[in-house]
N, C-alpha and C. Protein backbone atom coordinates (compact mmCIF):
# COMPACT_ATOMS: atom_id res chain seq x y z
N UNK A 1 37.69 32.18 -74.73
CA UNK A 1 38.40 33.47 -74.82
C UNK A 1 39.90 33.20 -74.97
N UNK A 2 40.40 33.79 -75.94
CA UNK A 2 41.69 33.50 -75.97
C UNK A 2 43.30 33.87 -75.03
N UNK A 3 43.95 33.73 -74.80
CA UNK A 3 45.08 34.51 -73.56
C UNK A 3 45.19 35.76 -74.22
N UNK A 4 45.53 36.16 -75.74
CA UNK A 4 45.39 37.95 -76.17
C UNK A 4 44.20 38.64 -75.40
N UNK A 5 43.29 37.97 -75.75
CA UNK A 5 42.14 39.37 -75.36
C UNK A 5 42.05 39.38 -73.72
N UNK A 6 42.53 38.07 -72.88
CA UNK A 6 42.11 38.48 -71.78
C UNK A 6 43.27 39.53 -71.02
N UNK A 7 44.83 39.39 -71.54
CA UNK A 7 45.66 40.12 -71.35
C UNK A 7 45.64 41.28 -71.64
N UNK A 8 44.91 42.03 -72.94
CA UNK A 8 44.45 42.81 -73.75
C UNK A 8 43.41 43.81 -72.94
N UNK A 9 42.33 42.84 -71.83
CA UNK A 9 41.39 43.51 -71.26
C UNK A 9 42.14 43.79 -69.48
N UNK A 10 43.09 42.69 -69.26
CA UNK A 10 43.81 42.80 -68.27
C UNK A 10 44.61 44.39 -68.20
N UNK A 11 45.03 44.33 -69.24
CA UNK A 11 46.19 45.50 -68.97
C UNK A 11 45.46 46.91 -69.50
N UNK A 12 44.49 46.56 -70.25
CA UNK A 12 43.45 47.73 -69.91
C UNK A 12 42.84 48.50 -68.67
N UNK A 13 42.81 47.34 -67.70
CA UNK A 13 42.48 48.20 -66.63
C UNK A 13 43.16 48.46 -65.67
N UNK A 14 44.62 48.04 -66.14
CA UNK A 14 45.30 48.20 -64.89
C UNK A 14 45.65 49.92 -65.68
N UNK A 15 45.68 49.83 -66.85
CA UNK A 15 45.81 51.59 -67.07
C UNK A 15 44.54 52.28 -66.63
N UNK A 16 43.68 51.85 -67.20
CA UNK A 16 42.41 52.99 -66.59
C UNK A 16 42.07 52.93 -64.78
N UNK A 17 42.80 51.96 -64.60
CA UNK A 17 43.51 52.16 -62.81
C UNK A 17 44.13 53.03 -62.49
N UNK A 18 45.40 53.00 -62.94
CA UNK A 18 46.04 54.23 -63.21
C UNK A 18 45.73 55.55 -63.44
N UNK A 19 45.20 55.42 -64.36
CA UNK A 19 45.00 56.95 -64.70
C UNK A 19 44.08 57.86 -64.08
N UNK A 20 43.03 57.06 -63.04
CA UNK A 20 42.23 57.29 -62.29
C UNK A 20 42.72 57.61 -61.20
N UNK A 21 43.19 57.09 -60.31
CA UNK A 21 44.43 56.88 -59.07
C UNK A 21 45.21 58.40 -59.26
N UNK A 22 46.01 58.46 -60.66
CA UNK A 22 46.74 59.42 -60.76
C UNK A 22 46.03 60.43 -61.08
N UNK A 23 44.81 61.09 -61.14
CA UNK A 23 43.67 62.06 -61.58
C UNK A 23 43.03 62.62 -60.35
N UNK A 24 43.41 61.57 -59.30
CA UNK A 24 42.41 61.02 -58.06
C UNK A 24 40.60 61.22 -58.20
N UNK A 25 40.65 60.20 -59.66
CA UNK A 25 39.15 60.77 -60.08
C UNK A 25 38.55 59.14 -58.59
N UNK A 26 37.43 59.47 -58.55
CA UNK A 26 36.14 58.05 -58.08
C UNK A 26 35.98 57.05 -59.22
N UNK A 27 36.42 55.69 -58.81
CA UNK A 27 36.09 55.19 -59.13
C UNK A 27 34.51 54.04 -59.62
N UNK A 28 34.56 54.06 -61.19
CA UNK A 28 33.06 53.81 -61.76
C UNK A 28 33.07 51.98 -61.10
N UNK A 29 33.39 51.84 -60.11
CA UNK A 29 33.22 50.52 -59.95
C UNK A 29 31.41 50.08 -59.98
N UNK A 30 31.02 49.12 -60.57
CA UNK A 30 29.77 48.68 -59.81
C UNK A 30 29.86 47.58 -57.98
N UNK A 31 28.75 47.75 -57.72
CA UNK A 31 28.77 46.97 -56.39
C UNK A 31 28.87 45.62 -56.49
N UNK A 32 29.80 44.72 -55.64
CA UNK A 32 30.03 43.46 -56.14
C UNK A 32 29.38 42.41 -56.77
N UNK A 33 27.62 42.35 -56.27
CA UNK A 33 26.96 41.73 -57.18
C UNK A 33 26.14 42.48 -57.88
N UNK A 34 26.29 43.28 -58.20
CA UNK A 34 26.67 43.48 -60.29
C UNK A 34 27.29 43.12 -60.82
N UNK A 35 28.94 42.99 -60.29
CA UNK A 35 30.15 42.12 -61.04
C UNK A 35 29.72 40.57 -61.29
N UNK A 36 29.20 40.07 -60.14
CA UNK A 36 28.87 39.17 -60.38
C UNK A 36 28.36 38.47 -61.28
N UNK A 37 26.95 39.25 -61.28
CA UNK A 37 25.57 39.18 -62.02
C UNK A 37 26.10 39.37 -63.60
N UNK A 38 27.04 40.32 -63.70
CA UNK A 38 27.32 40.62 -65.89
C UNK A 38 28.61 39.19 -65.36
N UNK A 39 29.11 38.44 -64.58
CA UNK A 39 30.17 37.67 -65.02
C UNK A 39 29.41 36.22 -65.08
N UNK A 40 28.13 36.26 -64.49
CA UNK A 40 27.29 34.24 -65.02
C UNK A 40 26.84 34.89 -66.09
């Protein structure tokens, strides 16, 4: 993966952080091992 796209996906979510936070919508997190599980 190159440093663009991971910065690219980085600063993607620090906006859809944002904009959530500032909406005070719930966050679509999954439960940690799901993160897990889509990151092996």
């Amino acid at each position: 993966m190159s440093i663009g796209i991971l910065i690219s996906i980085l600063t993607g979510g620090f906006l859809l952080g944002f904009v959530f936070s500032a909406l005070k919508l719930p966050l679509p997190v999954p439960p940690l091992a799901g993160l897990i599980a889509a990151a092996a």
